[in-house]
C-alpha atoms as a PDB file:
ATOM      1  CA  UNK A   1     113.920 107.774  89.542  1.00  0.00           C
ATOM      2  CA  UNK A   2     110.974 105.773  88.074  1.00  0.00           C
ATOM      3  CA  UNK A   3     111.304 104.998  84.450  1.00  0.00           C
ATOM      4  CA  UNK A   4     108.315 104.449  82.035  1.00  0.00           C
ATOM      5  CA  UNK A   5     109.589 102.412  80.077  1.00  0.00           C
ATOM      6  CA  UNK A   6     112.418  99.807  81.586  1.00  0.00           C
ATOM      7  CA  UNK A   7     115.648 100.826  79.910  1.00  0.00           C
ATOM      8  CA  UNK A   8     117.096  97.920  77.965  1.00  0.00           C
ATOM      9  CA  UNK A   9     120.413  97.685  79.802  1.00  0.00           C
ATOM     10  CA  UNK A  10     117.876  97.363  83.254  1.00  0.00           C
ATOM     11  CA  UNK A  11     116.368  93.917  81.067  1.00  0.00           C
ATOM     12  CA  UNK A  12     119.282  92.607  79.958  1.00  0.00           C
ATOM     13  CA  UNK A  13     121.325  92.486  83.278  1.00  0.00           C
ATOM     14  CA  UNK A  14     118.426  91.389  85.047  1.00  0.00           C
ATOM     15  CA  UNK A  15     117.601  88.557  82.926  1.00  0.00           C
ATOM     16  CA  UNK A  16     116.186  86.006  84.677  1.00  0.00           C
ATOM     17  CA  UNK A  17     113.071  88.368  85.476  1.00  0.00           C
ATOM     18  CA  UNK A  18     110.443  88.832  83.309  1.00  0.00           C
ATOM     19  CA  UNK A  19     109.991  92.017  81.563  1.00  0.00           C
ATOM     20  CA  UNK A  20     108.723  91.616  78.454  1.00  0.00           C
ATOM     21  CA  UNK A  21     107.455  88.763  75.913  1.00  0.00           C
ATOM     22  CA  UNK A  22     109.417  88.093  72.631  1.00  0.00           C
ATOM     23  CA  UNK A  23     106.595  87.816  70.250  1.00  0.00           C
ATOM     24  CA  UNK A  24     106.183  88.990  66.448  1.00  0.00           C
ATOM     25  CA  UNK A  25     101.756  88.545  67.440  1.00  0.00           C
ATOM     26  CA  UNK A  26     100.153  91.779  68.525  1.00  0.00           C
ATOM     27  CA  UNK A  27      99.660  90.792  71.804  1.00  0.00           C
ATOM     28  CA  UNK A  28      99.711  92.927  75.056  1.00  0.00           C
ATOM     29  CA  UNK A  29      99.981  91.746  78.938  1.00  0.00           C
ATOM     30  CA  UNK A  30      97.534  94.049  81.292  1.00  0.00           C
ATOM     31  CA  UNK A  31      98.929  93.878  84.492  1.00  0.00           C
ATOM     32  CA  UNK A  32      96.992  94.733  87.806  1.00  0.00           C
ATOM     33  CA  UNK A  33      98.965  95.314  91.131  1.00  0.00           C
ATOM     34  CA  UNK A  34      97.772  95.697  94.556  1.00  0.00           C
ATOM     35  CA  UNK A  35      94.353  94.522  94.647  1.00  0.00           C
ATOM     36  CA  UNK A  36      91.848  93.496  94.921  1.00  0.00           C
ATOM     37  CA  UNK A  37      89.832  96.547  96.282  1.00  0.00           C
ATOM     38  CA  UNK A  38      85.807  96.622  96.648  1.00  0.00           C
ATOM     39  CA  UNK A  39      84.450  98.796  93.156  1.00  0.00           C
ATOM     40  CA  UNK A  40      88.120  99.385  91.271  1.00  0.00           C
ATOM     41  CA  UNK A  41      88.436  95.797  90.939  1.00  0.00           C
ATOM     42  CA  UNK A  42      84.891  95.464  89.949  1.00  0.00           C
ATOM     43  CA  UNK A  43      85.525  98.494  87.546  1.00  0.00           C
ATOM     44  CA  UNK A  44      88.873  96.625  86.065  1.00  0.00           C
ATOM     45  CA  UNK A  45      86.909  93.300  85.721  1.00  0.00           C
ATOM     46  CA  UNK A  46      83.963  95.085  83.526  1.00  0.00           C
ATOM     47  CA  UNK A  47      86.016  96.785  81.502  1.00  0.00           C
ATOM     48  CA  UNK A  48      88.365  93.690  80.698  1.00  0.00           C
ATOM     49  CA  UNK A  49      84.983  91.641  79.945  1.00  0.00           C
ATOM     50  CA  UNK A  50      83.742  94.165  77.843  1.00  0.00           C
ATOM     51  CA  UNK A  51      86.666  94.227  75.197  1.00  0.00           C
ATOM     52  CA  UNK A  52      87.068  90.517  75.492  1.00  0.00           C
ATOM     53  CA  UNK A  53      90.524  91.349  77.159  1.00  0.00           C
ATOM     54  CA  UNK A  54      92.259  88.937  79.258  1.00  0.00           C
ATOM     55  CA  UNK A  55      94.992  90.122  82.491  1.00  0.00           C
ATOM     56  CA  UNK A  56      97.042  89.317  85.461  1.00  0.00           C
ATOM     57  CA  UNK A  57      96.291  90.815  88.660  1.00  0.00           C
ATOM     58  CA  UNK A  58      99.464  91.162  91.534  1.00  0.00           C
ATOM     59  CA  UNK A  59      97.400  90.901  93.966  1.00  0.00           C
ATOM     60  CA  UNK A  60      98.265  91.147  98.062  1.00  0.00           C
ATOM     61  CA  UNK A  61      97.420  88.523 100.681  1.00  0.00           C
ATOM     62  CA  UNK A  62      96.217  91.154 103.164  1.00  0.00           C
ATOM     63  CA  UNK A  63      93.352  92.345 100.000  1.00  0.00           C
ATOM     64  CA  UNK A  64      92.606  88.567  99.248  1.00  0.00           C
ATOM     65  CA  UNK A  65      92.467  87.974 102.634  1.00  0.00           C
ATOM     66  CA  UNK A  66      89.511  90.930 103.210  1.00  0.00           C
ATOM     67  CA  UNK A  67      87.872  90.306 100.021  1.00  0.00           C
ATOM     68  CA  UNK A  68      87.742  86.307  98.702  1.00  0.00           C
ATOM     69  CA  UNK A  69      85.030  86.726  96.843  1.00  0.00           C
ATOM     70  CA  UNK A  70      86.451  89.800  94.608  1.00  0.00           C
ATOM     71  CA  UNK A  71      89.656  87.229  94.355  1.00  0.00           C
ATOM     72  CA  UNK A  72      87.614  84.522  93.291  1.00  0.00           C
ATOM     73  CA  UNK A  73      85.695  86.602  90.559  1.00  0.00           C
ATOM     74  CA  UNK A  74      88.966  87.049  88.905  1.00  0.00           C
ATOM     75  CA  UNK A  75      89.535  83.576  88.487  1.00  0.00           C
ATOM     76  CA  UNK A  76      86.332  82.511  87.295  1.00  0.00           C
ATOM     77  CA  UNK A  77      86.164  85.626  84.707  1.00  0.00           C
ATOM     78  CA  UNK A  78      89.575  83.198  82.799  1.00  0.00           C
ATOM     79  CA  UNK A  79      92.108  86.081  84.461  1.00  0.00           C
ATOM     80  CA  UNK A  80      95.762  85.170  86.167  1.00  0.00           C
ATOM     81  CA  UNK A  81      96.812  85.760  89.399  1.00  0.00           C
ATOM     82  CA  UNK A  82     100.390  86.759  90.961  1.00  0.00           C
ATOM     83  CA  UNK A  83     101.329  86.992  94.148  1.00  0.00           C
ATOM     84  CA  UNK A  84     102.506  90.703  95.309  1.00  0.00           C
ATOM     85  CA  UNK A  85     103.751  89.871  98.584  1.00  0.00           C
ATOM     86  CA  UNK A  86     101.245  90.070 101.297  1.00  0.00           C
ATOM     87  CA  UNK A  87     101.589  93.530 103.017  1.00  0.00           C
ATOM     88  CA  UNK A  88     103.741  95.018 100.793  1.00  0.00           C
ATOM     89  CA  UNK A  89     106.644  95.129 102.056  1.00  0.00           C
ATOM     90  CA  UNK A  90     109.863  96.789 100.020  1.00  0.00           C
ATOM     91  CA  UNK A  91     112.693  94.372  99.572  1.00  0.00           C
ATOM     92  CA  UNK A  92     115.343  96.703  99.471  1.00  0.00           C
ATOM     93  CA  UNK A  93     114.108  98.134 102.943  1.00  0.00           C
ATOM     94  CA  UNK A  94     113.455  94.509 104.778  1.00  0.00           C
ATOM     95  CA  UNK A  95     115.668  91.845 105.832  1.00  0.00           C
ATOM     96  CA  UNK A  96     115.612  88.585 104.071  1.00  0.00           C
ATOM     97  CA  UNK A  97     113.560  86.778 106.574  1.00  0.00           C
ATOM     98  CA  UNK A  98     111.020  89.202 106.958  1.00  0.00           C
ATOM     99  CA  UNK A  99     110.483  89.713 103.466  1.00  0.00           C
ATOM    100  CA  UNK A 100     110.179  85.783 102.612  1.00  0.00           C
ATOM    101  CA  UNK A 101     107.735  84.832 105.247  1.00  0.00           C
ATOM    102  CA  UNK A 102     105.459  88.000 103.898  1.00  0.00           C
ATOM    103  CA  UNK A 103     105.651  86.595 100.948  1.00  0.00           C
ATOM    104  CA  UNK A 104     105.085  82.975 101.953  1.00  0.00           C
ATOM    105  CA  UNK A 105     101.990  84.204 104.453  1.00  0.00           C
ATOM    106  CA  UNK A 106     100.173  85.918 100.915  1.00  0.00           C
ATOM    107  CA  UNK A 107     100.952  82.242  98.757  1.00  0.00           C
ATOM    108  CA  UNK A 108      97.952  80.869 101.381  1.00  0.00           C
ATOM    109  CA  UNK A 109      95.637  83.111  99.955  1.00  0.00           C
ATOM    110  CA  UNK A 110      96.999  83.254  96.106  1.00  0.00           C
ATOM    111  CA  UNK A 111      97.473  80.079  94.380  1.00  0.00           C
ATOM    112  CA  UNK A 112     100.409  80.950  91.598  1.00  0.00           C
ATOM    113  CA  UNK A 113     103.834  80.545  90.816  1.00  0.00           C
ATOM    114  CA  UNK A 114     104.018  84.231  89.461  1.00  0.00           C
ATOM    115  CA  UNK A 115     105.496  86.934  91.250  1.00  0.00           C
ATOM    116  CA  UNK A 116     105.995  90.505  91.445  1.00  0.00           C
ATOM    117  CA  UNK A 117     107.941  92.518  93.957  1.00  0.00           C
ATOM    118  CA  UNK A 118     106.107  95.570  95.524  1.00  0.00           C
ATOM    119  CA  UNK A 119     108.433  99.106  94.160  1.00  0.00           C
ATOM    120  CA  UNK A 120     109.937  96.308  91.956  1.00  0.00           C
ATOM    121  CA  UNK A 121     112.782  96.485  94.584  1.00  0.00           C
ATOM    122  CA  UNK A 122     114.683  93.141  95.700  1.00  0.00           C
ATOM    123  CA  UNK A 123     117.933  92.327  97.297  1.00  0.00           C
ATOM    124  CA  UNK A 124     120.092  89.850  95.699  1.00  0.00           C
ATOM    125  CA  UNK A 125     119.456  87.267  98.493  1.00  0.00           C
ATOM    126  CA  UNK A 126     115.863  87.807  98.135  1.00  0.00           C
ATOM    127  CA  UNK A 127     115.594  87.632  94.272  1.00  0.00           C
ATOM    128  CA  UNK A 128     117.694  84.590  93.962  1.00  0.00           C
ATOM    129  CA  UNK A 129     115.522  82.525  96.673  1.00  0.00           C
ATOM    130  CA  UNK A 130     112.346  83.797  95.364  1.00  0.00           C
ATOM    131  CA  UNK A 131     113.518  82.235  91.488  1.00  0.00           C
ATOM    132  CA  UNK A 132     113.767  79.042  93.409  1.00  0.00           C
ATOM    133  CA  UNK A 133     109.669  78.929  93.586  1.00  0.00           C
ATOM    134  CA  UNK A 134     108.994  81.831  91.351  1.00  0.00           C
ATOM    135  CA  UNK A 135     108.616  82.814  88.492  1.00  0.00           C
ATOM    136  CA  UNK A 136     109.387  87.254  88.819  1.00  0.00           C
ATOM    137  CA  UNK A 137     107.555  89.270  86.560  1.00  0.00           C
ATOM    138  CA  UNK A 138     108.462  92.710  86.295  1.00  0.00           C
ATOM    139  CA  UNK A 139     107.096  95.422  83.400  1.00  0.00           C
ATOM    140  CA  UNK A 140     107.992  96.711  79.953  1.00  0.00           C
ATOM    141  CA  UNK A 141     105.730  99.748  80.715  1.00  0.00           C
ATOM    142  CA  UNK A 142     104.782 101.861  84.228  1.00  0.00           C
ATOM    143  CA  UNK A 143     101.432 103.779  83.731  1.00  0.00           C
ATOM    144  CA  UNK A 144     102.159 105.345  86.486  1.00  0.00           C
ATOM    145  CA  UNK A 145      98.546 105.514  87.335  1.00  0.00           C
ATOM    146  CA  UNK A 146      99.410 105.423  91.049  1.00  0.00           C
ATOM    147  CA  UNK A 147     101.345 108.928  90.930  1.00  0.00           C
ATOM    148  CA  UNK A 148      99.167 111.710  92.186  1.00  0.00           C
ATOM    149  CA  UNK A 149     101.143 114.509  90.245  1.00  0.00           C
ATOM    150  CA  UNK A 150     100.556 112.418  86.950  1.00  0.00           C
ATOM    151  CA  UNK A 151      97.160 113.061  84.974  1.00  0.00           C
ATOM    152  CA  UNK A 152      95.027 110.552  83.174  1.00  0.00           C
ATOM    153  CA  UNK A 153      95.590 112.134  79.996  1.00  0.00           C
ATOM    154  CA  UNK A 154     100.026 111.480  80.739  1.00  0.00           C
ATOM    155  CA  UNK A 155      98.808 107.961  81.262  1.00  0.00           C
ATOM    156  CA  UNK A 156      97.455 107.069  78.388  1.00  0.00           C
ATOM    157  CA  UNK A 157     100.581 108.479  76.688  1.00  0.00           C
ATOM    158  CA  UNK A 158     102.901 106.767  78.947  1.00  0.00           C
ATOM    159  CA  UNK A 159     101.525 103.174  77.735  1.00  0.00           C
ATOM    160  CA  UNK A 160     101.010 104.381  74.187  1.00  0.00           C
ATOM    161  CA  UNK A 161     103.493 106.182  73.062  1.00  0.00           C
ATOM    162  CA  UNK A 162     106.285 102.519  74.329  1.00  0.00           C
ATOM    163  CA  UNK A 163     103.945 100.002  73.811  1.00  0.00           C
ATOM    164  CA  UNK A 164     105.267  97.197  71.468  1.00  0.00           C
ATOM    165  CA  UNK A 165     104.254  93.696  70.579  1.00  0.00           C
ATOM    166  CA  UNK A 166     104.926  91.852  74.112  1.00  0.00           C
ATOM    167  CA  UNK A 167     105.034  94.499  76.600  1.00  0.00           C
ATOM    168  CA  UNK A 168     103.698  94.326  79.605  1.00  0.00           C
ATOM    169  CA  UNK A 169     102.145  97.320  81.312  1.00  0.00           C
ATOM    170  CA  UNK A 170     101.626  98.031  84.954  1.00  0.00           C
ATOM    171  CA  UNK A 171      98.334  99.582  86.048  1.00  0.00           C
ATOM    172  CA  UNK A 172      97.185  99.028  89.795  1.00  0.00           C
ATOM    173  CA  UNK A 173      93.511  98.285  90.730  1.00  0.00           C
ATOM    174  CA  UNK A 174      93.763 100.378  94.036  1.00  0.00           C
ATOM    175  CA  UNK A 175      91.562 103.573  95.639  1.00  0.00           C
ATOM    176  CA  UNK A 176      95.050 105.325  95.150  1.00  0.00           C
ATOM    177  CA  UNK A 177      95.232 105.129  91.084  1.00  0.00           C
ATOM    178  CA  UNK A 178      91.333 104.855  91.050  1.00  0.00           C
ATOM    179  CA  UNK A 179      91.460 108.578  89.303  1.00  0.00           C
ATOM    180  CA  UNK A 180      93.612 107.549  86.349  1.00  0.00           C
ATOM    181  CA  UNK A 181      92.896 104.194  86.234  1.00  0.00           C
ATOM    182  CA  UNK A 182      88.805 104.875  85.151  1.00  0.00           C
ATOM    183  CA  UNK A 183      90.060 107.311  82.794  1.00  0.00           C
ATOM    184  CA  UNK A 184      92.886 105.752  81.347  1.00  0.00           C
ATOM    185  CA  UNK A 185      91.480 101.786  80.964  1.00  0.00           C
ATOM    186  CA  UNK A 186      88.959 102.228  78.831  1.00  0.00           C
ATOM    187  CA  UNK A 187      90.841 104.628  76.326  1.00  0.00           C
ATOM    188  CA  UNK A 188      93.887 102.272  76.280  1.00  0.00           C
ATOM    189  CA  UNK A 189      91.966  99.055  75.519  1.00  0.00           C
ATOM    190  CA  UNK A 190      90.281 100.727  73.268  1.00  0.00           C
ATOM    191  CA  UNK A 191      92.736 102.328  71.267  1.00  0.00           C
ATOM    192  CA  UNK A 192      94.713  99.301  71.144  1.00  0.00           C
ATOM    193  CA  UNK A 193      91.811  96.951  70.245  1.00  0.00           C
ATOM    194  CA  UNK A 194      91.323  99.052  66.893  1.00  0.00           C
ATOM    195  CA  UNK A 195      95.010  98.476  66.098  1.00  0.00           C
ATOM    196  CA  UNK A 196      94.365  94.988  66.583  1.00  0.00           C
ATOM    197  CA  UNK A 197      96.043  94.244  69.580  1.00  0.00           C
ATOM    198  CA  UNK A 198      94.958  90.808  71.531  1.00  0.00           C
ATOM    199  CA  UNK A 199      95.067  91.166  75.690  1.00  0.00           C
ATOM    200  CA  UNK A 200      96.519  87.770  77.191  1.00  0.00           C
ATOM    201  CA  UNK A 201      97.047  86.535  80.897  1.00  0.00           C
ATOM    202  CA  UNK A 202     100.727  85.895  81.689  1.00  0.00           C
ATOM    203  CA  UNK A 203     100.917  81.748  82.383  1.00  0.00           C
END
């Protein structure tokens, strides 16, 4: 089961990860996860510019490693970067070595100290080394932009109809959610720029 919005008890066990920001400002976190792809990224990056909105993009080693130059775009355009492993890997399906060198191979190509686990799935072995060097961001809010069966208009009310001071929402700037993700960005930046919402990078 995939929740939309992370259940409460899911935050407050799992404390030391980040899931949302404590705030009483209107401010948002976009988050961007498996990137960076050649014209989704691009599309992302426009978009952001346009409403003066600033994100973090997840990105993978393996995308990074194929496309520097969309990587470096991010950076100069005042976004965040986190590192999102570098192939991909899910933690609850890898042993612990495995799934540490992956993640050390992508911190050659992304220069951060954030990180977010592909699925969100970690062992307990995994999740208490990473914390060492780390600092684990999860999500308030899954688009779920990504699922085929979901449509953009579901989307839009998935981030929405949770969205609080704070949160911060998942999109993914991949071919996969491409569909959604055109259709859904622009609305939702929108919509929450007229309520007077502010769009900050996570630090």
């Amino acid at each position: 089961m995939t929740w939309i919005k992370t259940p409460k008890l899911i935050s407050n066990v799992f404390y030391r990860l980040k899931w949302d920001f404590e705030t009483g400002e209107k401010v948002i976190y976009l988050t961007f996860d498996d990137g960076p792809t050649t014209d989704v990224t691009d599309f992302v990056l426009t978009q952001l510019k346009f409403f003066n909105a600033k994100a973090t993009f997840f990105c993978l080693g393996r995308n990074v490693e194929k496309y520097p130059e969309i990587y470096k775009k991010i950076i100069e355009l005042g976004h965040k970067t986190g590192n999102h492993s570098y192939s991909h890997l899910n933690g609850w399906k890898t042993n612990f070595r495995t799934y540490i060198s992956d993640i050390e191979l992508a911190k050659t190509y992304i220069n951060s100290r954030l990180f977010r686990p592909p699925y969100g799935k970690m062992k307990q072995t995994q999740k208490f080394s990473l914390l060492k060097r780390y600092k684990i961001i999860m999500w308030d809010i899954l688009s779920h932009d990504y699922d085929k069966k979901t449509t953009p208009e579901k989307c839009v009310s998935n981030v929405l109809t949770h969205v609080k001071n704070g949160s911060i929402i998942v999109f993914h700037d991949s071919l996969k959610a491409s569909k959604n993700l055109y259709y859904t960005l622009p609305v939702i930046l929108n919509n929450l720029s007229e309520q007077g919402y502010e769009f900050r990078s996570i630090h």
